[in-house]
C-alpha atoms as a PDB file:
ATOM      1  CA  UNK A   1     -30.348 -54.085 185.892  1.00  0.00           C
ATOM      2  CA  UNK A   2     -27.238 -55.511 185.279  1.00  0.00           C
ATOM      3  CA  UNK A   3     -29.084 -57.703 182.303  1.00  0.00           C
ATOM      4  CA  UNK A   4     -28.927 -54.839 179.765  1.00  0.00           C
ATOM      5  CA  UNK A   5     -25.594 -53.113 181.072  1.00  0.00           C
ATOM      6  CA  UNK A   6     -24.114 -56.468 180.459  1.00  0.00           C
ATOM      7  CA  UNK A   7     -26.065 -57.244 176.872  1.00  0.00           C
ATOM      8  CA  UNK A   8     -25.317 -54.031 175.968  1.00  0.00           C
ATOM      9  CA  UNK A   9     -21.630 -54.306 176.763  1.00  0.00           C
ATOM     10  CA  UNK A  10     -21.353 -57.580 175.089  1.00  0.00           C
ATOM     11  CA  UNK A  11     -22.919 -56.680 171.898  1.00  0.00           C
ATOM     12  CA  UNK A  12     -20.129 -53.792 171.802  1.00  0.00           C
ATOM     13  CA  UNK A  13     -17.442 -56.578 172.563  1.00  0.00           C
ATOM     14  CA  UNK A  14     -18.440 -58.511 169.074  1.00  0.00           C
ATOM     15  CA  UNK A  15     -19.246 -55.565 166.798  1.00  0.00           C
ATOM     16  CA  UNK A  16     -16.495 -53.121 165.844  1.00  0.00           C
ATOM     17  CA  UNK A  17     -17.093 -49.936 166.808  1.00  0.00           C
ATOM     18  CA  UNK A  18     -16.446 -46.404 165.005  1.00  0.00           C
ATOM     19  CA  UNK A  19     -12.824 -45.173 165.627  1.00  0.00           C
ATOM     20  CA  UNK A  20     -12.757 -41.918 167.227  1.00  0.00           C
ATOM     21  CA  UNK A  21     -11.388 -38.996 165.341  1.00  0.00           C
ATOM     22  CA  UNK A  22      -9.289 -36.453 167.051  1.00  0.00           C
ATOM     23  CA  UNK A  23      -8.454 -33.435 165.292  1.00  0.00           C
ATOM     24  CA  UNK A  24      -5.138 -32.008 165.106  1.00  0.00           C
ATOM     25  CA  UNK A  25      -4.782 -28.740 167.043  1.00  0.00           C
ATOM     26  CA  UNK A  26      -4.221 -26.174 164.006  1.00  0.00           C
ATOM     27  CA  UNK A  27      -0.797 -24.672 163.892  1.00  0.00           C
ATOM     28  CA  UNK A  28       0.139 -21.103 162.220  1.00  0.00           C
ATOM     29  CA  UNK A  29       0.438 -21.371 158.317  1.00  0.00           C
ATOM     30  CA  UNK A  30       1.800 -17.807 158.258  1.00  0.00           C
ATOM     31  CA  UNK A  31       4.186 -15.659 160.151  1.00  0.00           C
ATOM     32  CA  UNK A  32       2.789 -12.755 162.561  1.00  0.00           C
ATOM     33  CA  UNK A  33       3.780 -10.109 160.078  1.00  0.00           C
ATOM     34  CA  UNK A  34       2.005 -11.655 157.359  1.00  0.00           C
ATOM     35  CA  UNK A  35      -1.077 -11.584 158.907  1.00  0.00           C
ATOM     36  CA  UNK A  36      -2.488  -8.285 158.200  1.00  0.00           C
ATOM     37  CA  UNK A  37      -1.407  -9.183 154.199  1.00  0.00           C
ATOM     38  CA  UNK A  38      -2.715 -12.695 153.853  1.00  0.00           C
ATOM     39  CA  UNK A  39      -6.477 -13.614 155.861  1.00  0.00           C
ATOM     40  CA  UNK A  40      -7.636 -17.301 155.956  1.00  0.00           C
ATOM     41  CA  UNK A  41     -11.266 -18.267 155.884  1.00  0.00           C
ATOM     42  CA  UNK A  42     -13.300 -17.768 159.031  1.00  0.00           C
ATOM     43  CA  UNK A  43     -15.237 -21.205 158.352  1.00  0.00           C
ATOM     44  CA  UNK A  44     -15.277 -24.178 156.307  1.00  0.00           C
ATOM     45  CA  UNK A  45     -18.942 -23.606 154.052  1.00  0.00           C
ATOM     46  CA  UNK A  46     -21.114 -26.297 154.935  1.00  0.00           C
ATOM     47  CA  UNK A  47     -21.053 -29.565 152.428  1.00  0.00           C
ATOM     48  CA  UNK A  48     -23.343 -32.233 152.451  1.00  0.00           C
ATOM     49  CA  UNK A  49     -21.546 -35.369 152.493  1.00  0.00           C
ATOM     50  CA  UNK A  50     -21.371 -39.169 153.814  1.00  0.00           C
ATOM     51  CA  UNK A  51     -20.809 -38.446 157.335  1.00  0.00           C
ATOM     52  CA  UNK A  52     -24.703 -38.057 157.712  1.00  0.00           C
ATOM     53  CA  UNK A  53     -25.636 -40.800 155.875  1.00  0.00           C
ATOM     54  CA  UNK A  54     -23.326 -43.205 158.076  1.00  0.00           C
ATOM     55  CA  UNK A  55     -24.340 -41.272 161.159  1.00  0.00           C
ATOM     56  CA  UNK A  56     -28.500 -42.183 160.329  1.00  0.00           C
ATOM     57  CA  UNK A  57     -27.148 -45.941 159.905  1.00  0.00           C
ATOM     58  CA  UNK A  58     -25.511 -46.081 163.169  1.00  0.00           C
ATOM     59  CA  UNK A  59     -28.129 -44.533 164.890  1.00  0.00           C
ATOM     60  CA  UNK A  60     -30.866 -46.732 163.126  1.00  0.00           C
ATOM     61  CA  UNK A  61     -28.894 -49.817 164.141  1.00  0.00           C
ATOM     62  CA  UNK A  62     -28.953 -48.736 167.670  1.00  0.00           C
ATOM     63  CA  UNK A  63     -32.445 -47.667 167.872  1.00  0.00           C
ATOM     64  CA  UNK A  64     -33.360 -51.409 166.193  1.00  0.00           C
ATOM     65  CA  UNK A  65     -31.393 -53.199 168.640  1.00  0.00           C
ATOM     66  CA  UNK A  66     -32.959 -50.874 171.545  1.00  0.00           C
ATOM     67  CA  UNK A  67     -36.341 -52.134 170.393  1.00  0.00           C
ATOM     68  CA  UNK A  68     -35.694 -55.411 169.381  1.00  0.00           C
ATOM     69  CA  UNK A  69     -34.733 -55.966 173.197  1.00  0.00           C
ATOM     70  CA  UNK A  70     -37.978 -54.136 174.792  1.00  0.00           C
ATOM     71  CA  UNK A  71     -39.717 -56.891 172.657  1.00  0.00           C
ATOM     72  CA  UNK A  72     -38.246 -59.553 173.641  1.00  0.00           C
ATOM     73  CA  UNK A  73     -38.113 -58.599 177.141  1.00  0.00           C
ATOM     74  CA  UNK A  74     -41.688 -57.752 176.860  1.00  0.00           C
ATOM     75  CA  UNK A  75     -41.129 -54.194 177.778  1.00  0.00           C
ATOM     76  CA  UNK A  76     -43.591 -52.331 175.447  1.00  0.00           C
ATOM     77  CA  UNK A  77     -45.497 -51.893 178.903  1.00  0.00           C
ATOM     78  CA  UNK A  78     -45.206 -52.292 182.343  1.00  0.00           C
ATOM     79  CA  UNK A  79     -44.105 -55.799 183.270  1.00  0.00           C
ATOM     80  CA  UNK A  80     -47.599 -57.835 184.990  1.00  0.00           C
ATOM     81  CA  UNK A  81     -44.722 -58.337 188.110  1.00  0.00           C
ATOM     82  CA  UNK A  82     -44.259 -55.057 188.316  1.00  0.00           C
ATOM     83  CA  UNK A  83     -47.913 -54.217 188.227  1.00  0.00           C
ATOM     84  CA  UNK A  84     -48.000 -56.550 190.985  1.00  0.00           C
ATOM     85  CA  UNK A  85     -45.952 -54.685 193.628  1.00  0.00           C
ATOM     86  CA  UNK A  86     -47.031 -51.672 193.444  1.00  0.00           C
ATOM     87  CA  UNK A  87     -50.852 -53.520 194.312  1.00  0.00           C
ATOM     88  CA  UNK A  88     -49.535 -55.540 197.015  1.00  0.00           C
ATOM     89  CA  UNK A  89     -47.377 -52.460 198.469  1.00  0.00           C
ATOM     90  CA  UNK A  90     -50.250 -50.113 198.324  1.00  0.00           C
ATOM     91  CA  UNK A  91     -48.391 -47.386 196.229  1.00  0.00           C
ATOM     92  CA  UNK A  92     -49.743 -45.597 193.099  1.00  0.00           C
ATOM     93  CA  UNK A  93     -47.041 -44.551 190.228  1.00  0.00           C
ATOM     94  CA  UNK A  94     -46.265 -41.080 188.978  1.00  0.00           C
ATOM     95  CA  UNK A  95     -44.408 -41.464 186.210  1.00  0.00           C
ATOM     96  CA  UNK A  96     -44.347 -39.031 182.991  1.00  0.00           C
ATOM     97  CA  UNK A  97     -43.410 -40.183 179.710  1.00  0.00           C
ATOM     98  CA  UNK A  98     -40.380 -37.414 179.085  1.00  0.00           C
ATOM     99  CA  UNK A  99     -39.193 -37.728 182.473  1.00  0.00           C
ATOM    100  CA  UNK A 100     -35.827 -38.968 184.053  1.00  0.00           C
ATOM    101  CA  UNK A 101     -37.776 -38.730 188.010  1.00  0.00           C
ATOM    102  CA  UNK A 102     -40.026 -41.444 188.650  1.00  0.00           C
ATOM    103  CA  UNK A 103     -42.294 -41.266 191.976  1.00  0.00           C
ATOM    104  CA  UNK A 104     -44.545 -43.767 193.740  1.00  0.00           C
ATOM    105  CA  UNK A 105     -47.255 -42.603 196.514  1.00  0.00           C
ATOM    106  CA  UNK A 106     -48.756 -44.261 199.310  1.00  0.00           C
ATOM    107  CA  UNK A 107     -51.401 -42.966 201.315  1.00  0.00           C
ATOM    108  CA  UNK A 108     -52.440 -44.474 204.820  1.00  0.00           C
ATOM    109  CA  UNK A 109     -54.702 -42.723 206.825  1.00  0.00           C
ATOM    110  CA  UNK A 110     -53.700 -38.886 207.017  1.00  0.00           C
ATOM    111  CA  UNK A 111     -50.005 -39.321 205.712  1.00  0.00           C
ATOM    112  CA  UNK A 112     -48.821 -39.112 202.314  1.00  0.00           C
ATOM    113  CA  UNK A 113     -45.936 -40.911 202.137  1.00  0.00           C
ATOM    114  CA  UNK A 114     -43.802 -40.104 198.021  1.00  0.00           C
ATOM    115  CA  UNK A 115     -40.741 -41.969 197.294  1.00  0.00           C
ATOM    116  CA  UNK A 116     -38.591 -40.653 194.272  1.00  0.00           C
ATOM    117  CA  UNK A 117     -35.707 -41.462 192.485  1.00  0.00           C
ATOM    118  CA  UNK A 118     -33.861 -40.877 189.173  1.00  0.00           C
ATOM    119  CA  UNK A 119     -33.637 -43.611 186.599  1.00  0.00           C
ATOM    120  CA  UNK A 120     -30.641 -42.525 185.204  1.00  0.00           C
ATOM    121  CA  UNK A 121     -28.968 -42.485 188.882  1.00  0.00           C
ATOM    122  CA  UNK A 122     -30.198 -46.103 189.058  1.00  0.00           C
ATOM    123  CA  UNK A 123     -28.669 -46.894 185.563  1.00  0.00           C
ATOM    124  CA  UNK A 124     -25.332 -45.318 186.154  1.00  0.00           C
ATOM    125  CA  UNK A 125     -24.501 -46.904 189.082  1.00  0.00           C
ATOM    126  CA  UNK A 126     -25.521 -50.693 188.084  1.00  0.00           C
ATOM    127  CA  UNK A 127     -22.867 -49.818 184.986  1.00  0.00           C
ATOM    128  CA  UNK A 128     -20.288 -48.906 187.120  1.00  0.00           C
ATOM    129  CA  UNK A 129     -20.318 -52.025 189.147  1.00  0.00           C
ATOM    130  CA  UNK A 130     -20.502 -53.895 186.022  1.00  0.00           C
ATOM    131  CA  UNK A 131     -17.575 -51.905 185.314  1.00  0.00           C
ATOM    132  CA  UNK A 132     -16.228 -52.417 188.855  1.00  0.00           C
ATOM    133  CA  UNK A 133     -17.191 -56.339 189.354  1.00  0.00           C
ATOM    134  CA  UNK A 134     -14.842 -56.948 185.814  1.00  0.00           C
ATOM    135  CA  UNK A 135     -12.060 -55.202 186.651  1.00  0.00           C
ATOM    136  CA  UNK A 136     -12.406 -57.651 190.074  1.00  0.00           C
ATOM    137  CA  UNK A 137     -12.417 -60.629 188.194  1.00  0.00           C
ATOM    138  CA  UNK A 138      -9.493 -59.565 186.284  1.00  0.00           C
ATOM    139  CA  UNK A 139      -7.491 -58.788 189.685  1.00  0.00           C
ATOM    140  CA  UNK A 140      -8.776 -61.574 191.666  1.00  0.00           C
ATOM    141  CA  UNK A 141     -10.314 -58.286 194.377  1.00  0.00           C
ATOM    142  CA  UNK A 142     -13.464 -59.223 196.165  1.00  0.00           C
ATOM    143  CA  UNK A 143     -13.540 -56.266 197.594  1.00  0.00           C
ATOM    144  CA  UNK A 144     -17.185 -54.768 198.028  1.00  0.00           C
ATOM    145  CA  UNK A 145     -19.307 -53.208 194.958  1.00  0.00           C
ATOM    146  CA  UNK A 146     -21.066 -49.624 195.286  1.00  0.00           C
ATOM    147  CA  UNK A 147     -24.052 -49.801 193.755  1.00  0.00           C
ATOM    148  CA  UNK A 148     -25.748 -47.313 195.717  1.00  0.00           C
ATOM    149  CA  UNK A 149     -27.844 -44.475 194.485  1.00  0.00           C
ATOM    150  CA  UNK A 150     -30.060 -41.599 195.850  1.00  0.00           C
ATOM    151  CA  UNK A 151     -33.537 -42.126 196.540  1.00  0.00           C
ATOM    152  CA  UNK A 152     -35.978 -39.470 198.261  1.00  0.00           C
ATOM    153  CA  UNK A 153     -38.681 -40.355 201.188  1.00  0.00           C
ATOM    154  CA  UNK A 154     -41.722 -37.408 202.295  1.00  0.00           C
ATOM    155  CA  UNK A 155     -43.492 -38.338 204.549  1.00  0.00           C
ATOM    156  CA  UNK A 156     -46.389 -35.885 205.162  1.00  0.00           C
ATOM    157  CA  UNK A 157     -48.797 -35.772 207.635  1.00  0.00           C
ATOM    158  CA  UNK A 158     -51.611 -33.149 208.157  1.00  0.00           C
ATOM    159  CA  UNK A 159     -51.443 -30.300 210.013  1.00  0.00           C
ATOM    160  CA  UNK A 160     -48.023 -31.646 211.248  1.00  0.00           C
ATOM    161  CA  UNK A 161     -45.490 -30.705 208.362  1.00  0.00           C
ATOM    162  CA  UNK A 162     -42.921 -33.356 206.421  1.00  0.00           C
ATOM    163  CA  UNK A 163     -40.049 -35.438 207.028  1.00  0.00           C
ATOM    164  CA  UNK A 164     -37.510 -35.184 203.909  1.00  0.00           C
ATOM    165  CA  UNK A 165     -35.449 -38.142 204.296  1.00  0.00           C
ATOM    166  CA  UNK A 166     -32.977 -38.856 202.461  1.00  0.00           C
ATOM    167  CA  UNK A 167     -31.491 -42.304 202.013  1.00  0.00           C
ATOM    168  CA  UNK A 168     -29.557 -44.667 199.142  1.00  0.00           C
ATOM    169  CA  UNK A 169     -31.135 -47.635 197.593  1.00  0.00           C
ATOM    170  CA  UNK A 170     -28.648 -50.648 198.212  1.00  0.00           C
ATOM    171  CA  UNK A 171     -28.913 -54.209 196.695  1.00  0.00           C
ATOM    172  CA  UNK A 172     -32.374 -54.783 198.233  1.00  0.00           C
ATOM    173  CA  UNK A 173     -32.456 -52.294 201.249  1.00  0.00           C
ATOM    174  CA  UNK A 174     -33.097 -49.025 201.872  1.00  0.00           C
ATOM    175  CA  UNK A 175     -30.094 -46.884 204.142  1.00  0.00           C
ATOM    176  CA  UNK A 176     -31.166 -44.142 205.801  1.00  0.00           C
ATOM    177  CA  UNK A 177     -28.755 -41.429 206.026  1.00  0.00           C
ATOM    178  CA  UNK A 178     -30.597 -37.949 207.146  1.00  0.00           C
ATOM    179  CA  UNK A 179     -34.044 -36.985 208.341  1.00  0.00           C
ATOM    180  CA  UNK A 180     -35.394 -33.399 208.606  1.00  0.00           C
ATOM    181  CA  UNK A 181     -38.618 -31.972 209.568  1.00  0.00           C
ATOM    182  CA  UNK A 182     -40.599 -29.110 207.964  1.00  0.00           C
ATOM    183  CA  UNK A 183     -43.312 -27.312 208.593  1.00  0.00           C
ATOM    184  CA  UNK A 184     -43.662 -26.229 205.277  1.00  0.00           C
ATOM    185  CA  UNK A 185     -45.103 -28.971 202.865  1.00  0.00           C
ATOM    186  CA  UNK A 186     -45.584 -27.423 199.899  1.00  0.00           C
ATOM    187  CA  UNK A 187     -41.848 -25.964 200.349  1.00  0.00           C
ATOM    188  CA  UNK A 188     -40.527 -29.324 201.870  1.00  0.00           C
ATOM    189  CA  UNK A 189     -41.385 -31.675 198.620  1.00  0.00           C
ATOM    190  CA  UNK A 190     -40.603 -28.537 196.051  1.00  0.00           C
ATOM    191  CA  UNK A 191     -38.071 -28.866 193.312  1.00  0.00           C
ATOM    192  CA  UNK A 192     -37.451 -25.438 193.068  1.00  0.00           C
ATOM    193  CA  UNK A 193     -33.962 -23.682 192.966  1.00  0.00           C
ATOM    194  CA  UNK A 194     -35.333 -21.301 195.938  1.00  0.00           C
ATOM    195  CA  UNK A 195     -36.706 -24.112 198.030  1.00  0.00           C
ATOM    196  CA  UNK A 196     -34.289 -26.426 197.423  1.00  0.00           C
ATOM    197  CA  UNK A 197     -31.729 -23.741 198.537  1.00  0.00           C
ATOM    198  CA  UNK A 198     -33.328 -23.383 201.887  1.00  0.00           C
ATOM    199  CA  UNK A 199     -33.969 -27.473 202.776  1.00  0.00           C
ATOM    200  CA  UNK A 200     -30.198 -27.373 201.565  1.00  0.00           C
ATOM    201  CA  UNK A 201     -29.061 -24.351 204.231  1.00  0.00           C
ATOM    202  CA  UNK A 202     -31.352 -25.874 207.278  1.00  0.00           C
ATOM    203  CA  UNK A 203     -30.387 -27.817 210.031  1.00  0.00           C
ATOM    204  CA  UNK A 204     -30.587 -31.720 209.642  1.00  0.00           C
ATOM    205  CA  UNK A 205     -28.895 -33.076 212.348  1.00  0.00           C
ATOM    206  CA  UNK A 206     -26.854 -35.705 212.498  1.00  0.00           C
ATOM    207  CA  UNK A 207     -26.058 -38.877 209.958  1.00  0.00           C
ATOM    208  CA  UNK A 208     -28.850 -41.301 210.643  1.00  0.00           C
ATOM    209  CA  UNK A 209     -25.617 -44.185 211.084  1.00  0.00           C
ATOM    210  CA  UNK A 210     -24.692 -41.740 214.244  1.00  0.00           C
ATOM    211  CA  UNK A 211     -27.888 -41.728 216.174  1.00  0.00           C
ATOM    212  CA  UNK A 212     -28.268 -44.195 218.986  1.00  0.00           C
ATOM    213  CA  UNK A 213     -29.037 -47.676 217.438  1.00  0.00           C
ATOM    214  CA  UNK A 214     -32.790 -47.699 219.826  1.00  0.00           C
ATOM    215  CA  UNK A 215     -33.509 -44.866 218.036  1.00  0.00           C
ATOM    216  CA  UNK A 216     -32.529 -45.377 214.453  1.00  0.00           C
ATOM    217  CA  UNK A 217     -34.246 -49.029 215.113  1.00  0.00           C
ATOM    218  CA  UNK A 218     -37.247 -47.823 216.154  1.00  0.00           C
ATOM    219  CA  UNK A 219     -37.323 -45.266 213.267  1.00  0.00           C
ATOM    220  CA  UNK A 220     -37.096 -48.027 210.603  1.00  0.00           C
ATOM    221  CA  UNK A 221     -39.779 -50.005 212.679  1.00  0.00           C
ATOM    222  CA  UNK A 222     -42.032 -47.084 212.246  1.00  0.00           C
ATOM    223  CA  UNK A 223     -41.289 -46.300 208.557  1.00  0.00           C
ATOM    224  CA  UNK A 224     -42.140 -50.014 207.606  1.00  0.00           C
ATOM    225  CA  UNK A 225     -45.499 -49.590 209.717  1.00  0.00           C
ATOM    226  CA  UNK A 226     -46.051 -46.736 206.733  1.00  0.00           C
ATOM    227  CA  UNK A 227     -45.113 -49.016 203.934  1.00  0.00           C
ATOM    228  CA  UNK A 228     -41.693 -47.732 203.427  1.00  0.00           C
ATOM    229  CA  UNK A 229     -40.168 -51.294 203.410  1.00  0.00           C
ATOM    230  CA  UNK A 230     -37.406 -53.392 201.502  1.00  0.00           C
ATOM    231  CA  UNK A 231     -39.748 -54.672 199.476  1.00  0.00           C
ATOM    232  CA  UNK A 232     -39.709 -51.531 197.247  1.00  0.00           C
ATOM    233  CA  UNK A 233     -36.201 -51.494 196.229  1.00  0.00           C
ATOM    234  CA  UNK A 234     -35.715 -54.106 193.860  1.00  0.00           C
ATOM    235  CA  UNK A 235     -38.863 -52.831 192.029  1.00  0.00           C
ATOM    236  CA  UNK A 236     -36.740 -49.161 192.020  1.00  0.00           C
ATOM    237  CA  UNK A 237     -34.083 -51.316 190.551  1.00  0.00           C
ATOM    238  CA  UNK A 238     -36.379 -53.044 187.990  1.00  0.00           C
ATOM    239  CA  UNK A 239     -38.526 -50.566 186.981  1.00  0.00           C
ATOM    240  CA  UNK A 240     -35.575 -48.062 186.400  1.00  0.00           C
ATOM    241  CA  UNK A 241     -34.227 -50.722 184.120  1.00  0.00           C
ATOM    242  CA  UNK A 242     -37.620 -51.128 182.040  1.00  0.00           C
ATOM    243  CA  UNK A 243     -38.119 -46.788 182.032  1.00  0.00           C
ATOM    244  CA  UNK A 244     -34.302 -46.126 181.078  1.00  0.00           C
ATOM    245  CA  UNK A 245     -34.370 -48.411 177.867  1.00  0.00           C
ATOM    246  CA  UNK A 246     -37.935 -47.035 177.014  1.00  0.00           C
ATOM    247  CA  UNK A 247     -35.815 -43.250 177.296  1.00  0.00           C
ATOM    248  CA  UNK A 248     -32.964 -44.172 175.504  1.00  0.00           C
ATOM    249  CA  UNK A 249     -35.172 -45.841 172.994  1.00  0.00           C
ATOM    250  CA  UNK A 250     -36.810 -42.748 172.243  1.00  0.00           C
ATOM    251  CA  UNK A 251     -33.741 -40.517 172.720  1.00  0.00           C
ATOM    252  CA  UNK A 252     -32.052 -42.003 169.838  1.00  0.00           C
ATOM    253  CA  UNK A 253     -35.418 -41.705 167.923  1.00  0.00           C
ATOM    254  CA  UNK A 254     -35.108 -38.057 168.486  1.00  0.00           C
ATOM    255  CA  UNK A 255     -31.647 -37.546 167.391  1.00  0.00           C
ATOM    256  CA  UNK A 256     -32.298 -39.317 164.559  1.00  0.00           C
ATOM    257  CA  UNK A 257     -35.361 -37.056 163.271  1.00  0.00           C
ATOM    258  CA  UNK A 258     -32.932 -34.126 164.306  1.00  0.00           C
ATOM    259  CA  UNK A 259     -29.827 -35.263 162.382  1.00  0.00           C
ATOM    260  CA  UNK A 260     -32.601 -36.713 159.108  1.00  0.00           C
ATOM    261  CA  UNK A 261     -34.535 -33.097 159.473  1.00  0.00           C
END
């Protein structure tokens, strides 16, 4: 991930970018008392001018560079490594084109087993500890980087409900943080406002890090048993990488046909 936070941030180092204009906060051209005399225009009529021209070339520029690297990082589809861990692992991918949530399912015996995870969560945080790893080198601090970002576990068996766990994706593990059963499994794995309100209001004991280390080991034994193992973190980390560029890719193509329209 941190490939195309850092060629991203280098190619910004070497090419000058647009200075920012700030507008001046507007100050009164005419006293209080003059005000019901003398009216100013509400708006400024709308001109056509170069600012949209130079806007199109800057987002044109961007777009090209944005596709220039999913060619040469072969990223027009789904890397063949990629391909490959989701066969060996078992899990199937849900993916939709538009979409910032990306989900992989496993199924083994009776249990459905759904992992998900943003791709903009994963994106954000491997820029700020490119962010955070350059300000170390600058101040000679080795402390620790975060990297860390949400990642959602169901676990649903029949007739028996669903765990929601929730956890954080870390270099190339999985921390468990809180577990919760349901009953419900239709309400359990809902993104809806209502249903999320009520997992959010229930009972979920406490931290995973607090319960007794037999049981929290015996836990993660289990959840490997299922498939949920380390081995699926570093392909959240890489496929994230390979979806986000494909989104941005496309966002800026879309902002372009809005601003060209």
């Amino acid at each position: 991930m941190a490939s195309r936070v850092f060629t991203r941030a280098l190619a910004r180092a070497v090419v000058p970018t647009a200075t920012r204009f700030v507008a001046p906060r507007s100050v009164p051209l005419i006293s209080a008392s003059m005000r019901s005399v003398t009216a100013l225009p509400a708006y400024r009529p709308y001109s056509s001018s170069s600012s949209k021209e130079e806007l199109l070339d800057a987002l044109t520029e961007e777009l090209k560079y944005e596709q220039d690297q999913l060619v040469e990082k072969k990223w027009t589809s789904m890397p063949k490594e990629l391909a490959d861990v989701l066969r060996s692992t078992g899990y199937k991918l849900i993916d939709e084109a538009d979409s910032d949530v990306i989900t992989i399912q496993r199924k083994q015996g009776n249990i459905d087993i759904l992992i998900k995870w943003s791709a903009s969560d994963v994106h954000h945080a491997m820029s700020e500890n490119f962010e955070q790893t350059e300000e170390e080198d600058e101040f000679d601090d080795f402390g620790p980087n975060d990297n860390s970002f949400p990642v959602k576990v169901f676990v649903t068996k029949e007739g028996a409900g669903t765990l929601v766990i929730e956890a954080s994706a870390e270099d190339n593990s999985l921390v468990y943080e809180q577990i919760l059963h349901f009953s419900d499994s239709n309400m359990a794995v809902s993104e809806l406002a209502d249903d999320e309100l009520k997992k959010r209001s229930s009972y979920w004991g406490p931290p995973f890090a607090d319960l007794d280390e037999r049981l929290q080991q015996t836990l993660i034994d289990h959840f490997e048993d299922l498939g949920i193992t380390n081995e699926i973190t570093p392909f959240i980390y890489e496929y994230s990488e390979f979806k986000e560029a494909q989104l941005y890719a496309q966002h800026l193509k879309n902002l372009r046909s809005f601003f060209a329209a």
